[in-house]
Protein backbone atom coordinates (compact mmCIF):
# COMPACT_ATOMS: atom_id res chain seq x y z
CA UNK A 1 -12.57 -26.11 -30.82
CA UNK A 2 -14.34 -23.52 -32.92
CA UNK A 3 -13.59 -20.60 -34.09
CA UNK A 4 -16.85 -19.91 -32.32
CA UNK A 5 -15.66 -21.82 -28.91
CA UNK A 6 -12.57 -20.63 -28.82
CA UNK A 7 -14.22 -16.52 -29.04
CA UNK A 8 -16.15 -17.35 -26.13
CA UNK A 9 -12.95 -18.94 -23.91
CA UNK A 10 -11.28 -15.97 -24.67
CA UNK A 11 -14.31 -13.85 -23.27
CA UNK A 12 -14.50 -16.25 -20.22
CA UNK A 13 -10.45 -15.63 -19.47
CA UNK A 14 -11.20 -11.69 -19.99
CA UNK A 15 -13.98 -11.68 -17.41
CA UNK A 16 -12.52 -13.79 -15.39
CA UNK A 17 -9.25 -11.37 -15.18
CA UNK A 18 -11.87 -8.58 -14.66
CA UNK A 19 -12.89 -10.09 -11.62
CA UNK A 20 -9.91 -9.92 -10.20
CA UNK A 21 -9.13 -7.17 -11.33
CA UNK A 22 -11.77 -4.97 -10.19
CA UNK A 23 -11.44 -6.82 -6.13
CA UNK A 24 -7.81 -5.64 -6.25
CA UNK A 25 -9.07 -2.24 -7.10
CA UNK A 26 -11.29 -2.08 -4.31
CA UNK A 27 -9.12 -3.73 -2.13
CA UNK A 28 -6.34 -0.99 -2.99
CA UNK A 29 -9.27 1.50 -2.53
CA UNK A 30 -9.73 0.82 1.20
CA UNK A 31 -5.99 1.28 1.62
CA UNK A 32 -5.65 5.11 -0.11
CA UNK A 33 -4.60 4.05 -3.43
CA UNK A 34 -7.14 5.63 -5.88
CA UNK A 35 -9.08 2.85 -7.86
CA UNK A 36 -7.45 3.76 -11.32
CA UNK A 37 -4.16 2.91 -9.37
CA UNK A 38 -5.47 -0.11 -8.36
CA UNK A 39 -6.95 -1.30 -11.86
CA UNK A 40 -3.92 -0.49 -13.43
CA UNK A 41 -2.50 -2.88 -11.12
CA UNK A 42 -4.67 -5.18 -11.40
CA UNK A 43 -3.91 -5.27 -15.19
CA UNK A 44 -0.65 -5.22 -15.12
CA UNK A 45 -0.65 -8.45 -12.99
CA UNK A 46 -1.80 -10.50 -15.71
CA UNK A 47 0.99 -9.01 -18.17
CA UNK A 48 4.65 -9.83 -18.11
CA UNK A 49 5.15 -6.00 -19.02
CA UNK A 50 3.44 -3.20 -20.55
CA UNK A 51 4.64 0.50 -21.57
CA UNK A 52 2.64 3.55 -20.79
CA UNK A 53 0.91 3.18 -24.27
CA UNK A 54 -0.20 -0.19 -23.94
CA UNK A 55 -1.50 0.67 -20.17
CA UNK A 56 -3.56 3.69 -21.32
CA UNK A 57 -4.63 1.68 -24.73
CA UNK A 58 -6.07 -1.29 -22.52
CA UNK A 59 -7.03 0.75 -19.86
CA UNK A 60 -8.32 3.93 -21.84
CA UNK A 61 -6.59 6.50 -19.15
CA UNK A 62 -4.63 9.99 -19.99
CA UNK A 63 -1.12 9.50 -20.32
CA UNK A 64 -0.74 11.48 -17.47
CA UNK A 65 -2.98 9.80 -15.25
CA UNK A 66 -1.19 6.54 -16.64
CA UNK A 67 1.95 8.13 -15.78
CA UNK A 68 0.72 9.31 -12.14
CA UNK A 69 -0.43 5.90 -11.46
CA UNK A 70 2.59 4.03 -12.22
CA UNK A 71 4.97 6.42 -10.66
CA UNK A 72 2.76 5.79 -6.99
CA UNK A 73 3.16 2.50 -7.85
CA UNK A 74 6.60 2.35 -8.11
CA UNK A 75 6.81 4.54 -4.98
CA UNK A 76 5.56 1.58 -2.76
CA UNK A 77 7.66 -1.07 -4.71
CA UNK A 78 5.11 -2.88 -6.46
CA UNK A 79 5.88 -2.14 -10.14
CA UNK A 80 9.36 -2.00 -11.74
CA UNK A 81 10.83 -0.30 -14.24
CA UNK A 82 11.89 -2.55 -16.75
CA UNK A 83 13.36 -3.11 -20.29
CA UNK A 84 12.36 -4.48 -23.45
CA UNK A 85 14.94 -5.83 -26.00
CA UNK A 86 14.23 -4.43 -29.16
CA UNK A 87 12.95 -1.22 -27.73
CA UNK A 88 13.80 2.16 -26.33
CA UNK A 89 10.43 2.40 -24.50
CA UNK A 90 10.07 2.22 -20.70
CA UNK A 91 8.29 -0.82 -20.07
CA UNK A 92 6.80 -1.50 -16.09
CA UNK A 93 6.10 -4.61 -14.44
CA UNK A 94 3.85 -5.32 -11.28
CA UNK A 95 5.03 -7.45 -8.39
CA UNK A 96 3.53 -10.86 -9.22
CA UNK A 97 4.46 -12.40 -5.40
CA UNK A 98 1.47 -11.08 -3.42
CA UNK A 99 3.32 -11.96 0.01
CA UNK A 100 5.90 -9.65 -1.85
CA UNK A 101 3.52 -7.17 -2.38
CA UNK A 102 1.73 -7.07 1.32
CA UNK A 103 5.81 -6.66 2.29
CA UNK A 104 6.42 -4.03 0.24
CA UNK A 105 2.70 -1.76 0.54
CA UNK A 106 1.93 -2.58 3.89
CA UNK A 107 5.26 -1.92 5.66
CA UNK A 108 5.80 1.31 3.73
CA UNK A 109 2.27 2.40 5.50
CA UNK A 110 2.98 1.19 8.45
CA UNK A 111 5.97 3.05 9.06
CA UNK A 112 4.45 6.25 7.78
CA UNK A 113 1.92 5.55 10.28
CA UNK A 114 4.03 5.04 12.97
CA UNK A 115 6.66 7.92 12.55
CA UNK A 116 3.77 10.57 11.97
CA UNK A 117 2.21 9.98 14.81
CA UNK A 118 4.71 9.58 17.09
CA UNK A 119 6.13 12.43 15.91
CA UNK A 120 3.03 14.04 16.78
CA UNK A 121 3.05 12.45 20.28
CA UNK A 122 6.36 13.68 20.89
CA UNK A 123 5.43 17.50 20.19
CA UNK A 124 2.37 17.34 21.66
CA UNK A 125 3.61 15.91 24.78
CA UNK A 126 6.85 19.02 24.81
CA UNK A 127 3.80 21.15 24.12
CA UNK A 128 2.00 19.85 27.52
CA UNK A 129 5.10 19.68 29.20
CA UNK A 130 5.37 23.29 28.66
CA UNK A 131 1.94 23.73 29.59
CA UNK A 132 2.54 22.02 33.49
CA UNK A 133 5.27 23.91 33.76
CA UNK A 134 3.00 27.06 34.44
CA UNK A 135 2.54 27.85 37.80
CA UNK A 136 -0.58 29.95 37.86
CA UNK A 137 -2.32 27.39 35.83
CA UNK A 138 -5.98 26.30 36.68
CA UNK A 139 -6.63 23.05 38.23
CA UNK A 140 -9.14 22.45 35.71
CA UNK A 141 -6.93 22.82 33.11
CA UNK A 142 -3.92 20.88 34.69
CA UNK A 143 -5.81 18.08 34.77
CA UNK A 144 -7.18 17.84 31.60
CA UNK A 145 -3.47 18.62 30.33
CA UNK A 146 -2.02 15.54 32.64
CA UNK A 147 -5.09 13.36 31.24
CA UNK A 148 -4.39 13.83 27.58
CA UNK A 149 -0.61 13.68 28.02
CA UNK A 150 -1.53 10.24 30.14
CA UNK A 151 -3.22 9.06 26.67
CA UNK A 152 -0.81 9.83 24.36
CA UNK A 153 1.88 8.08 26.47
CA UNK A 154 -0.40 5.10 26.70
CA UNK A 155 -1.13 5.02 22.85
CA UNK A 156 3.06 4.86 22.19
CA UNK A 157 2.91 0.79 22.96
CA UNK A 158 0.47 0.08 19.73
CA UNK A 159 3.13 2.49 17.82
CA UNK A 160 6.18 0.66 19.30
CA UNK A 161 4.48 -2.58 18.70
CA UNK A 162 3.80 -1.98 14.57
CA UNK A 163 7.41 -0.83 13.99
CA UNK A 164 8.05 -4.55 15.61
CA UNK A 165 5.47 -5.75 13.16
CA UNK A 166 7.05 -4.10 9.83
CA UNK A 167 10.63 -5.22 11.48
CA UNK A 168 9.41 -8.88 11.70
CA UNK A 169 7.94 -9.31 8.30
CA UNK A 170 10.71 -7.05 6.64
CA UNK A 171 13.30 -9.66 8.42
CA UNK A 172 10.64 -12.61 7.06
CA UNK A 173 10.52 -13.74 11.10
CA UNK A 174 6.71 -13.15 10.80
CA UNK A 175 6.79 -16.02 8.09
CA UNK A 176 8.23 -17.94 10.49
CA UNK A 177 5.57 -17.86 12.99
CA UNK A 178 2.97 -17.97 10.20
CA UNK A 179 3.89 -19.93 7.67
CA UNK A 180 2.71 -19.54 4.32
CA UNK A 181 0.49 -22.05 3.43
CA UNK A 182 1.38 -23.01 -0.55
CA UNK A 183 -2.12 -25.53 -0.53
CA UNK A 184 -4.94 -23.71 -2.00
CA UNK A 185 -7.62 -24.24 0.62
C-alpha cells in the first residue's frame, strides 16, 4: 500500500472511531453525563490507557475539565486508575466490557433513583400522616391529603421493583434470563 493509501486508511479508522465516539457521547448525554464526559469516554475506549495529558492533548480540554471528567467517571466505575511501568504519571483506563459498563452506570442510577425518592415518599407520607391526624381539618382538604398519600403508596411497587432490577443484574441473574447474545446480528 502507499504511502498515499495507507494516509487515507488511517483517516478512515479515525472517522470511523469518531463515529462512535460522538453516539456514545450522546448516548451518555441522555443519561446526565455532560457530552465532554462522554467523548472523553468515548476516546478512551479505543486506548489501552491514557494520562491526563494525553486526554486533554487528543481531546483539546482544560486540565481541569480533563480532570473533572475522569474523576465522574471513575465515580460510576467505568474508568480505572491505572499504572504505567516506566512512569510516575497517573494513567486511566475505560471499561472496555459494555455489559460491564451498563452494570456499573446503570445500577449506580438506579439506586440513586430509587433511595431518593423513596426517601421522599417516606417523608411525605409522615408529613400527610401528620396532616390526617388534625381533627378540625376540612373535608376538602382530607381528601386531597388521603388521595396523594394513596399515590405515593401506589408508586412504591415501580421503586421496589428497580431495586429487584439492579439486585438481579448486580447478582448476573438478569443474564440468566437474557442471555447475552455473543453473534453480531
Amino acid at each position: 500500500m502507499s504511502n498515499e493509501n495507507n494516509d487515507q486508511a488511517r483517516t478512515s479508522i479515525e472517522e470511523a472511531k469518531a463515529y462512535v465516539i460522538d453516539s456514545i457521547a450522546e448516548t451518555m448525554d441522555l443519561y446526565g453525563v455532560t457530552r465532554s464526559a462522554g467523548n472523553l469516554y468515548g476516546t478512551m475506549y479505543f486506548e489501552e490507557d491514557m494520562t491526563l495529558d494525553e486526554m486533554r492533548e487528543k481531546l483539546g480540554m482544560s486540565k481541569p475539565s480533563m480532570s473533572t471528567g475522569v474523576k465522574k467517571l471513575q465515580d460510576y466505575n467505568i474508568v480505572k486508575q491505572t499504572f504505567r511501568k516506566g512512569t510516575r504519571r497517573q494513567t486511566f483506563v475505560a471499561e472496555k466490557d459494555f455489559f460491564q459498563f451498563f452494570t456499573n452506570f446503570f445500577t449506580k442510577k438506579w439506586v440513586r433513583e430509587a433511595k431518593v425518592n423513596l426517601d421522599a415518599i417516606k417523608q411525605a407520607q409522615q408529613d400527610l400522616d401528620n396532616l390526617l391526624k388534625d381533627k378540625e381539618l376540612e373535608e376538602d382538604i382530607r381528601q386531597e391529603a388521603e388521595q396523594t398519600y394513596i399515590k405515593l403508596e401506589a408508586s412504591k411497587p415501580y421503586y421496589h421493583w428497580l431495586q429487584k432490577l439492579v439486585a438481579s443484574i448486580e447478582s448476573g441473574e438478569l443474564f440468566e434470563m437474557i442471555p447475552i447474545d455473543e453473534s453480531d446480528e
